[in-house]
C-alpha atoms as a PDB file:
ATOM      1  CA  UNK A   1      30.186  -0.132  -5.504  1.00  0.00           C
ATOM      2  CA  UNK A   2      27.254   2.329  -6.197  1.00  0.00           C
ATOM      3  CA  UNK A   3      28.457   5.746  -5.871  1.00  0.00           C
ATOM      4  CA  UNK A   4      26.138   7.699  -3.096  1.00  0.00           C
ATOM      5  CA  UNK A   5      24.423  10.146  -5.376  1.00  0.00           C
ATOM      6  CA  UNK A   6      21.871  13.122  -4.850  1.00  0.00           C
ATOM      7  CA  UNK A   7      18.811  11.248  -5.672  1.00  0.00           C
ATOM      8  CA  UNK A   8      16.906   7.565  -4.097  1.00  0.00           C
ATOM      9  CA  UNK A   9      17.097   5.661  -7.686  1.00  0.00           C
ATOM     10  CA  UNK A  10      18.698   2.557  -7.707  1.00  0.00           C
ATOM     11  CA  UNK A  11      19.344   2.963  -4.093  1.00  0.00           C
ATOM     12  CA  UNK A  12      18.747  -0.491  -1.985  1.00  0.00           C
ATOM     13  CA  UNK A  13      16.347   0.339   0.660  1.00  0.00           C
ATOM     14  CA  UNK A  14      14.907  -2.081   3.337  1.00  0.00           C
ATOM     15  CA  UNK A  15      11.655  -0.760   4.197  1.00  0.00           C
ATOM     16  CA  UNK A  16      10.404  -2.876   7.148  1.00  0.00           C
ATOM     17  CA  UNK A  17       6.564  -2.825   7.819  1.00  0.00           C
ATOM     18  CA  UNK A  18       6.202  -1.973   4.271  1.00  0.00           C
ATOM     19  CA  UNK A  19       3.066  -3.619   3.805  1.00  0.00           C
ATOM     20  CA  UNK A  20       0.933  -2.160   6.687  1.00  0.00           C
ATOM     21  CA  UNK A  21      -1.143   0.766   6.793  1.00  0.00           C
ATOM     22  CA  UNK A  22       1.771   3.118   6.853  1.00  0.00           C
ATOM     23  CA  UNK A  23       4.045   1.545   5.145  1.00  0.00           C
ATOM     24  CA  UNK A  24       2.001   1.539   1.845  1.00  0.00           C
ATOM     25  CA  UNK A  25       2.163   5.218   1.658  1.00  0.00           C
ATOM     26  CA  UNK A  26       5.879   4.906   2.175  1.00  0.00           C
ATOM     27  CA  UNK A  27       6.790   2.403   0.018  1.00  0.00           C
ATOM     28  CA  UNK A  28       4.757   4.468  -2.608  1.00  0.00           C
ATOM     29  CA  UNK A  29       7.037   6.942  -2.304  1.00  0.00           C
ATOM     30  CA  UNK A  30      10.606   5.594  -2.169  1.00  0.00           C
ATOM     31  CA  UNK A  31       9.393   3.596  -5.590  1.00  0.00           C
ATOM     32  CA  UNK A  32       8.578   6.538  -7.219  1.00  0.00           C
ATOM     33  CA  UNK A  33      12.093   8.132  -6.669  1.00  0.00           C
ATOM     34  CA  UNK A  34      13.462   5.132  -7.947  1.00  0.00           C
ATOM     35  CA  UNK A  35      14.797   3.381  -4.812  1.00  0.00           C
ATOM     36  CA  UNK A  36      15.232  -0.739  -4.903  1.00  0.00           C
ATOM     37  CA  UNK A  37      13.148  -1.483  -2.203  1.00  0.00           C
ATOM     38  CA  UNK A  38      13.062  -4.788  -0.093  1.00  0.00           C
ATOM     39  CA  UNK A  39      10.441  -5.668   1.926  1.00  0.00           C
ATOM     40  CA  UNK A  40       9.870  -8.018   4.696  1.00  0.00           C
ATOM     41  CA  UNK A  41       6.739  -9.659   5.262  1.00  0.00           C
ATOM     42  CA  UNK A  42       5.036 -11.239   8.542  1.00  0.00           C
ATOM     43  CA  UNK A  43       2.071 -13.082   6.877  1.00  0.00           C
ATOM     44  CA  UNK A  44       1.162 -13.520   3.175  1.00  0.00           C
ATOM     45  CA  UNK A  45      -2.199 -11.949   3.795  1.00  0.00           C
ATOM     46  CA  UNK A  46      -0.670  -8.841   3.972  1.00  0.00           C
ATOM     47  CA  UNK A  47       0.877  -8.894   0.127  1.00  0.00           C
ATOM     48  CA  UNK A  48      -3.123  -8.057  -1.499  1.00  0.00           C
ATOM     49  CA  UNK A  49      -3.741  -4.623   0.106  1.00  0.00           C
ATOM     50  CA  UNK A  50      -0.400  -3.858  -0.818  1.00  0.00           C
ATOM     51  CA  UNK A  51      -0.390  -4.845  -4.284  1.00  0.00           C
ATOM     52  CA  UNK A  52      -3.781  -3.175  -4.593  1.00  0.00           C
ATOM     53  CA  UNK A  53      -2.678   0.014  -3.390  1.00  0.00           C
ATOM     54  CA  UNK A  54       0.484  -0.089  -6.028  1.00  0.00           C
ATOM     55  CA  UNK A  55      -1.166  -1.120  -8.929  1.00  0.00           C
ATOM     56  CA  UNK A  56       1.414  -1.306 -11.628  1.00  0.00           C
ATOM     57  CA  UNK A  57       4.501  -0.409  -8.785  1.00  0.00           C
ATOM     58  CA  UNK A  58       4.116  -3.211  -6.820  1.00  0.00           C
ATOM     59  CA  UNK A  59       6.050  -5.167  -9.609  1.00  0.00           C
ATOM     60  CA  UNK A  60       9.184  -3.511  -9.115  1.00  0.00           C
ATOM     61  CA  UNK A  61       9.274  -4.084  -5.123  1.00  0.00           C
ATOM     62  CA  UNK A  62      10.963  -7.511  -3.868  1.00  0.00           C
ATOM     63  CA  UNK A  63       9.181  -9.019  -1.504  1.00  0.00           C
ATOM     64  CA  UNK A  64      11.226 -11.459   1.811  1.00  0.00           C
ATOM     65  CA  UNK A  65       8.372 -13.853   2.818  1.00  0.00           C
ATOM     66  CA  UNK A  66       7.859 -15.296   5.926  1.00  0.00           C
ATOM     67  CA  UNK A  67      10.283 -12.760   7.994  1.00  0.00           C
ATOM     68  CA  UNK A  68       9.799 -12.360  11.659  1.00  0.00           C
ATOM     69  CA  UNK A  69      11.932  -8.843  12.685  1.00  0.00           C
ATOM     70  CA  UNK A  70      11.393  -9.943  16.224  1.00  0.00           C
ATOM     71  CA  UNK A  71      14.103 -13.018  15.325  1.00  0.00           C
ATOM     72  CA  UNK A  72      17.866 -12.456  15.103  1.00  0.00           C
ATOM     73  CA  UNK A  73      18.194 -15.052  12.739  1.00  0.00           C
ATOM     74  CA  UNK A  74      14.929 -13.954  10.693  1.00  0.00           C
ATOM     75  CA  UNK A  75      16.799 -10.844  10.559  1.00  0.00           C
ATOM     76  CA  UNK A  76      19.878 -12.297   9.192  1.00  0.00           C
ATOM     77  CA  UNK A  77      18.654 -14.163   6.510  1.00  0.00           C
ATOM     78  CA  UNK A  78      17.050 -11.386   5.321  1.00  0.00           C
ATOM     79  CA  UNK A  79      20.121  -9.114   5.151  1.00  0.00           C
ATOM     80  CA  UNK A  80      21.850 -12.198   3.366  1.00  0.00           C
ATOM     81  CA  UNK A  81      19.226 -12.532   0.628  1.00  0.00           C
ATOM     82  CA  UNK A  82      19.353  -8.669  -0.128  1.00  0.00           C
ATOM     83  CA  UNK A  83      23.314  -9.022  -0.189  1.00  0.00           C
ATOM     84  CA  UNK A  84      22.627 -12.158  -2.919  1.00  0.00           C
ATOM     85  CA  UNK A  85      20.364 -10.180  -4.735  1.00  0.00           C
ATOM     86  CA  UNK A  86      21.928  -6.867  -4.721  1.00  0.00           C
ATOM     87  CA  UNK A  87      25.420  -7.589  -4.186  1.00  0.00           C
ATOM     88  CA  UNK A  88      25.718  -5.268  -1.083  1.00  0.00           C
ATOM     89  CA  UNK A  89      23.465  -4.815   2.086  1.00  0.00           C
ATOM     90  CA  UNK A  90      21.167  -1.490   2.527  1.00  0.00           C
ATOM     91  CA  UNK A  91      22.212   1.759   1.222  1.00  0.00           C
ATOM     92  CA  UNK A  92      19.420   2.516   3.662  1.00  0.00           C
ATOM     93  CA  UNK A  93      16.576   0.971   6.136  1.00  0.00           C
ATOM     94  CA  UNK A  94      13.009   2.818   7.033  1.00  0.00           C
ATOM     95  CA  UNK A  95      11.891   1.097  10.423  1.00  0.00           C
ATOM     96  CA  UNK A  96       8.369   1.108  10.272  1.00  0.00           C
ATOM     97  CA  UNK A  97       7.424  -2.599  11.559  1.00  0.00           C
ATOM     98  CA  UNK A  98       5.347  -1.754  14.951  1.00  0.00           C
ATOM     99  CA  UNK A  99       2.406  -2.366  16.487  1.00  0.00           C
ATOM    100  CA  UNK A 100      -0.160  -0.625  19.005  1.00  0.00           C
ATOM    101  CA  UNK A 101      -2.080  -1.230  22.095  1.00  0.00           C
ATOM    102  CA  UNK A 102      -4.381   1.411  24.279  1.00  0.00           C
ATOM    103  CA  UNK A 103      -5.096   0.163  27.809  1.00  0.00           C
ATOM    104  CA  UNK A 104      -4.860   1.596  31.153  1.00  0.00           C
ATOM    105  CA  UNK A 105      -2.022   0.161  33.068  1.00  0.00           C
ATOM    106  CA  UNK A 106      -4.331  -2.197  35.289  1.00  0.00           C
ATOM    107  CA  UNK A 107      -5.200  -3.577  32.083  1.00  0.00           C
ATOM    108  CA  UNK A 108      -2.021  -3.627  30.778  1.00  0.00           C
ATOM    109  CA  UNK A 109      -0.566  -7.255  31.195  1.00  0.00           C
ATOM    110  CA  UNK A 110       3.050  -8.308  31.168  1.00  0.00           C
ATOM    111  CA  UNK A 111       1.984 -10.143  27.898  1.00  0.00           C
ATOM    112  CA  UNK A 112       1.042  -6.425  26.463  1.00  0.00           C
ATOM    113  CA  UNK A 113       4.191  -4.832  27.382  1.00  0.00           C
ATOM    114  CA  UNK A 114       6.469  -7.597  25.959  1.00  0.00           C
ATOM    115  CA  UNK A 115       4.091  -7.530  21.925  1.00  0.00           C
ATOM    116  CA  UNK A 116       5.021  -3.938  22.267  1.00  0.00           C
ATOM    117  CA  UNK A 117       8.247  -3.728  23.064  1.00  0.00           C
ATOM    118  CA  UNK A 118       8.773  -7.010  20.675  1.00  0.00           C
ATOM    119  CA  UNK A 119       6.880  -5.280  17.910  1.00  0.00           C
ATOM    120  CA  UNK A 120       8.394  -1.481  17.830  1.00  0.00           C
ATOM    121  CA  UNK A 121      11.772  -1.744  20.102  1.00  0.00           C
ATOM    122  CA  UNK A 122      13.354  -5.072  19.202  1.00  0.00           C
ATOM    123  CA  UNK A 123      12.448  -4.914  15.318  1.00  0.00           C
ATOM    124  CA  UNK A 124      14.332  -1.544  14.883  1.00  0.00           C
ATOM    125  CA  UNK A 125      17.153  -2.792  17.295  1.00  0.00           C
ATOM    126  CA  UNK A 126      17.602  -5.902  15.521  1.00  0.00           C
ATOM    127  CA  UNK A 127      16.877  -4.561  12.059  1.00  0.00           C
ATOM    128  CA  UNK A 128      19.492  -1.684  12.397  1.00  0.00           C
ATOM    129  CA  UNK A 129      22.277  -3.989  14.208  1.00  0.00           C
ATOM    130  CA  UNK A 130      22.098  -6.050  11.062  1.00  0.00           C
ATOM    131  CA  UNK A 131      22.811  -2.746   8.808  1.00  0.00           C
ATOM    132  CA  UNK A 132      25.623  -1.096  10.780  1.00  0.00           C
ATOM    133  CA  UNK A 133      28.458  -3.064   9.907  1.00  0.00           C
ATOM    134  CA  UNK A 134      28.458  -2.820   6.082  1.00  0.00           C
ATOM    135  CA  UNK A 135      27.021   1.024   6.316  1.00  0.00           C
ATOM    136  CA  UNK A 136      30.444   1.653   8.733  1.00  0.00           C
ATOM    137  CA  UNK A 137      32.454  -0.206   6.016  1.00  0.00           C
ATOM    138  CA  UNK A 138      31.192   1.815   2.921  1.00  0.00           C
ATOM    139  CA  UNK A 139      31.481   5.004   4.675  1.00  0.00           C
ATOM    140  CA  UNK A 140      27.686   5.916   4.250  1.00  0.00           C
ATOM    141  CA  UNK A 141      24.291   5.324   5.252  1.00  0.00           C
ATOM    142  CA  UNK A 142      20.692   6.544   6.215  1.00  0.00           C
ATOM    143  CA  UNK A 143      18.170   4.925   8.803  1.00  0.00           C
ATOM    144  CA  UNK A 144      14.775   6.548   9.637  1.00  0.00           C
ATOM    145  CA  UNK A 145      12.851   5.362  12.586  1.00  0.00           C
ATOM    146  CA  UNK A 146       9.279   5.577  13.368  1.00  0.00           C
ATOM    147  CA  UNK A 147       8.573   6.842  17.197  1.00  0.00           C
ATOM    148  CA  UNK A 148       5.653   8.706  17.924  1.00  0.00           C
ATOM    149  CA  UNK A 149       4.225  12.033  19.521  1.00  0.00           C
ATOM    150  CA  UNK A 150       4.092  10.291  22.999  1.00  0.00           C
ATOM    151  CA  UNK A 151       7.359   9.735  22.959  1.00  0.00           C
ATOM    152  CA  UNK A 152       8.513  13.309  22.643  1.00  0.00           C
ATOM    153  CA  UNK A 153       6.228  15.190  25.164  1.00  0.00           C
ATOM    154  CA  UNK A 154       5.416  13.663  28.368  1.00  0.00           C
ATOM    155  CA  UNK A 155       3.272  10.753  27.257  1.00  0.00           C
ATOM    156  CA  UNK A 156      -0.481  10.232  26.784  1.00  0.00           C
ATOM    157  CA  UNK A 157      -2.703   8.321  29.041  1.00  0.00           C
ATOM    158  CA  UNK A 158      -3.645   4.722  28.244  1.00  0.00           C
ATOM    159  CA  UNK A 159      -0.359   4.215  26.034  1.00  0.00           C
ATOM    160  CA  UNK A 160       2.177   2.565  29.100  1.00  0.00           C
ATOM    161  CA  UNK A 161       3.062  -0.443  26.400  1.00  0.00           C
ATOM    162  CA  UNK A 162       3.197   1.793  23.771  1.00  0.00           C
ATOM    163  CA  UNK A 163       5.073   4.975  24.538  1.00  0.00           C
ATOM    164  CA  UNK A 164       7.811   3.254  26.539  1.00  0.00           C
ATOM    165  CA  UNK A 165       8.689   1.251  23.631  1.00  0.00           C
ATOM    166  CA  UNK A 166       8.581   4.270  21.175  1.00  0.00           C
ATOM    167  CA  UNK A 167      10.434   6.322  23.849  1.00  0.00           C
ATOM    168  CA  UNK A 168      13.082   3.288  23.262  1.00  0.00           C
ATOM    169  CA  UNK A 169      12.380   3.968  19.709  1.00  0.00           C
ATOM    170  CA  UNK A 170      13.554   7.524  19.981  1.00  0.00           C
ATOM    171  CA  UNK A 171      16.435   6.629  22.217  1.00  0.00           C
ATOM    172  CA  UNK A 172      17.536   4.099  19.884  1.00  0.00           C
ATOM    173  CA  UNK A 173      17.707   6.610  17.128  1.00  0.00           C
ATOM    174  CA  UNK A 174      19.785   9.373  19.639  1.00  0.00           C
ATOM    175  CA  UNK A 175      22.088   6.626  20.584  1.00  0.00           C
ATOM    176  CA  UNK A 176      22.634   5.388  16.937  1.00  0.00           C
ATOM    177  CA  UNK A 177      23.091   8.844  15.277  1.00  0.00           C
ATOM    178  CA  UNK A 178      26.183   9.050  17.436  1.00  0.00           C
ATOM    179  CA  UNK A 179      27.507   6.035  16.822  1.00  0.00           C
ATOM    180  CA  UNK A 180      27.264   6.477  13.015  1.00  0.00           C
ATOM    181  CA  UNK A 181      28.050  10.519  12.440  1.00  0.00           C
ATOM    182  CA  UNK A 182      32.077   9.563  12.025  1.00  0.00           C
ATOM    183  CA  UNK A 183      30.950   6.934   9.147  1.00  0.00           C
ATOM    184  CA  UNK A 184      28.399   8.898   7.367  1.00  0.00           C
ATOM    185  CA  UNK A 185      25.573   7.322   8.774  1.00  0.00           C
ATOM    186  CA  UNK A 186      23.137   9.489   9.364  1.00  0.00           C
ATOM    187  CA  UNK A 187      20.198   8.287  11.846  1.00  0.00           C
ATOM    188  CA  UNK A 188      16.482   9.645  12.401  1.00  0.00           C
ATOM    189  CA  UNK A 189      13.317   9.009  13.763  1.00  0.00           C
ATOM    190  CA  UNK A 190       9.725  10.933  12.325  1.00  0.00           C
ATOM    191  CA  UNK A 191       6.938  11.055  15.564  1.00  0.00           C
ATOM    192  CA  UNK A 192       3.770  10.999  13.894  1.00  0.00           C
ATOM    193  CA  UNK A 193       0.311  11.977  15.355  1.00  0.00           C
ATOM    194  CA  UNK A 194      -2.809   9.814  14.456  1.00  0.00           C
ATOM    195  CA  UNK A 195      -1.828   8.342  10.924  1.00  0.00           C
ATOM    196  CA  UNK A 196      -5.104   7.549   8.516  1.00  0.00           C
ATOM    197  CA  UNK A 197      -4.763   4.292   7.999  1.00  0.00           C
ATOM    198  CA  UNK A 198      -7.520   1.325   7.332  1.00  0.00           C
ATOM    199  CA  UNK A 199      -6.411  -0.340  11.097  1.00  0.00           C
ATOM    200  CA  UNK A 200      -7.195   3.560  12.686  1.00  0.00           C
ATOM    201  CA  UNK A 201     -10.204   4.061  11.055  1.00  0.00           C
ATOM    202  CA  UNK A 202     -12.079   0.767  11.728  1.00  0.00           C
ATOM    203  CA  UNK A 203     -10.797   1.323  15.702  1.00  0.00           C
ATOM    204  CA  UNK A 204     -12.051   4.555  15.742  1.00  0.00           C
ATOM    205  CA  UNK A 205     -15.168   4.942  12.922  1.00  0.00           C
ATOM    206  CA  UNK A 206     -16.337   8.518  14.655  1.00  0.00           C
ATOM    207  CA  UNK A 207     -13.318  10.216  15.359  1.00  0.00           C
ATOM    208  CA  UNK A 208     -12.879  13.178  13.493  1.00  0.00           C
ATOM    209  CA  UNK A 209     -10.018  12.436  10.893  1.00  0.00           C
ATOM    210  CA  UNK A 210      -9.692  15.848   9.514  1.00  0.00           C
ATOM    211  CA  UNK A 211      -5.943  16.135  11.591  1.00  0.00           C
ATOM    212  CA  UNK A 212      -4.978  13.104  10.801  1.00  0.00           C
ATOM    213  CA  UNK A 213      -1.944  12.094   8.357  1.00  0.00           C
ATOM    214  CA  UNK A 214      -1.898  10.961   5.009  1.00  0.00           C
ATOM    215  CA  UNK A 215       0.949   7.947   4.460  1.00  0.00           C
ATOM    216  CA  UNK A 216       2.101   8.923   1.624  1.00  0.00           C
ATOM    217  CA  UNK A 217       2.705  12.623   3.564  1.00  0.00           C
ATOM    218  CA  UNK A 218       4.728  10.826   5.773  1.00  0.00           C
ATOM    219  CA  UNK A 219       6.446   8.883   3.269  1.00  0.00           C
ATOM    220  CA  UNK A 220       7.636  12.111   1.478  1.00  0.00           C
ATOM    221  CA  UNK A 221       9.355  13.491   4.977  1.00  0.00           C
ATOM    222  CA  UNK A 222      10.924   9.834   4.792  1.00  0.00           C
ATOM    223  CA  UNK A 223      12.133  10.253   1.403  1.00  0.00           C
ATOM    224  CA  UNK A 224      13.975  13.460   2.233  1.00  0.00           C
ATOM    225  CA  UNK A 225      15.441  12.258   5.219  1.00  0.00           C
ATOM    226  CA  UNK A 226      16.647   9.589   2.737  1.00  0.00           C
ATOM    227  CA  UNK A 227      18.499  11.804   0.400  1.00  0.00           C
ATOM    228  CA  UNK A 228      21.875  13.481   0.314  1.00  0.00           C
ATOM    229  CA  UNK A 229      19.874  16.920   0.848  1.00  0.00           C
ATOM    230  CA  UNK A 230      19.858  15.410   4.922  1.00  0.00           C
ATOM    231  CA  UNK A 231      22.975  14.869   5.255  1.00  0.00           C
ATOM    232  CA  UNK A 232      23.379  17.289   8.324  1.00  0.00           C
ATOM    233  CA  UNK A 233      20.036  16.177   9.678  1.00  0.00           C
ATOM    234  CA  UNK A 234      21.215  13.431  12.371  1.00  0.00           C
ATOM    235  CA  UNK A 235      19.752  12.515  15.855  1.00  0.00           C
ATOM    236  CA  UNK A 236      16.400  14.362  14.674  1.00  0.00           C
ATOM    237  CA  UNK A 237      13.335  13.496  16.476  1.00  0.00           C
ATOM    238  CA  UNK A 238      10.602  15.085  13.969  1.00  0.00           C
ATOM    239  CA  UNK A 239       6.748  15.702  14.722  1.00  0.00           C
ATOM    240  CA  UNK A 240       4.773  15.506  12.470  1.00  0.00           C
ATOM    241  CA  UNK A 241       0.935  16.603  12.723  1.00  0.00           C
ATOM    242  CA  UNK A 242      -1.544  18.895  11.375  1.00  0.00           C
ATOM    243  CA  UNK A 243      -2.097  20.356  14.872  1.00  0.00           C
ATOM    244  CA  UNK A 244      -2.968  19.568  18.604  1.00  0.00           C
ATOM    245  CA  UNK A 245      -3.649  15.852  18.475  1.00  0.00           C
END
C-alpha cells in the first residue's frame, strides 16, 4: 500500500466531470502535481476538447468510457476497473460532474428538477458511496465537492433546480466530513461564482467576464484541498470569486 505522502504524485485520483469546462482546468492541475488521474466520461465527444486543452498531458490521464455517474452500477464498474488497474480504489475523488439550468419556477418542470438533482446531487452521492468503504479501511482519504455560491447565501433567483441540488451538494459534503473525520477522511466542497468556461461564454456572449474564474484557479484550490497541507480543513464550504457576483 502507497504510503500517504505530502505531495499529489502517484496519488490515484477520480476526477469526475473531468472533461467539461471546469474540469479541464482541474485535471490540468492534479496532472501536473503528479496525481494518477481517472476519468469518467458521458459521451466520446467530449474526449477532443480535452485532449486539445492537454496537449502532451492528456497521455498520462486514463480515460472510463461510456460511464453514466447517475447509475449505481455505472458507478461500480468504474471503481472496479480503477481497483484492476491500480490495485486499490481512490486515494481521492474531485466531484465535479454537474449540470445547470436558469428558469423561473413556473418554468421550471418536474423534468428540470429531476436532470438537476440527477446531474449534481446523485453523481456526488453515488460517486462518494462507492469511495467510502476502502478510504475507511486504509485509514485515509480526501473528497472535494463542487457546490456553488447559491448554495451558501440565500439563493439567487431563477436557480430553484439548481441551488437546491447544490444546497444538497453542500449538505452532502457537511454530512460526509463527519462521517469520515475518525478515518482520516477529510471531506470538502469549493462554491464557485461564474466559472469562464466555453458552455458560459456562448450562454452569455455580453456579460462582462472580467469577475469571472479561471479553471485552472479553481483547480489549484482543489489541489490543496487534496494534499496533506489540508488535513485539518474538513466540512469546509469555500467561496470562491473575484468579488460581488
Amino acid at each position: 500500500m502507497a504510503k500517504w505522502t505530502d505531495t499529489l504524485k502517484e496519488r490515484v485520483t477520480l476526477v469526475t466531470g473531468g472533461s467539461g469546462g471546469l474540469g479541464r482546468g482541474v485535471v490540468k492541475v492534479l496532472l501536473e502535481a503528479g496525481a494518477r488521474l481517472h476519468i469518467p466520461i458521458y459521451a466520446d465527444d467530449e474526449i477532443p476538447a480535452l485532449e486539445a486543452f492537454l496537449g502532451n498531458g492528456f497521455s498520462a490521464l486514463n480515460l472510463h468510457s461510456d460511464v453514466d455517474l447517475t447509475d449505481e452500477s455505472d458507478v461500480t464498474a468504474l471503481f472496479d476497473a480503477i481497483r484492476e488497474a491500480e490495485g486499490h480504489g481512490p486515494d481521492a475523488v474531485v466531484n465535479l460532474a454537474g449540470g445547470f439550468a436558469m428558469s423561473p419556477i413556473e418554468e421550471t418542470g418536474p423534468g428540470v428538477w429531476d436532470r438537476m438533482w440527477r446531474m449534481n446531487a446523485t453523481t456526488a452521492f453515488l460517486v462518494s458511496r462507492a469511495a467510502f468503504p476502502e478510504m475507511k479501511s486504509r485509514g485515509h482519504g480526501r473528497i472535494v465537492n463542487v457546490s456553488a455560491l447559491p448554495a451558501l447565501d440565500r439563493g439567487q433567483s431563477g436557480l430553484t433546480a439548481y441551488g437546491a441540488a447544490k444546497a444538497a451538494v453542500l449538505n452532502l459534503t457537511q454530512t460526509l466530513s463527519r462521517e469520515g473525520v475518525e478515518h482520516g477522511i477529510t471531506v470538502n466542497a469549493v462554491l464557485p461564482s461564474i466559472i469562464d468556461t466555453p458552455g458560459n461564454r456562448e450562454a452569455m456572449p455580453d456579460a462582462d467576464r472580467h469577475r469571472w474564474l479561471d479553471p485552472v484557479e479553481i483547480g489549484r484550490v482543489v489541489r490543496s484541498l487534496l494534499s496533506d497541507e489540508a488535513q485539518i480543513v474538513n466540512g469546509a464550504a469555500i467561496p470562491l470569486t473575484l468579488g460581488p457576483s
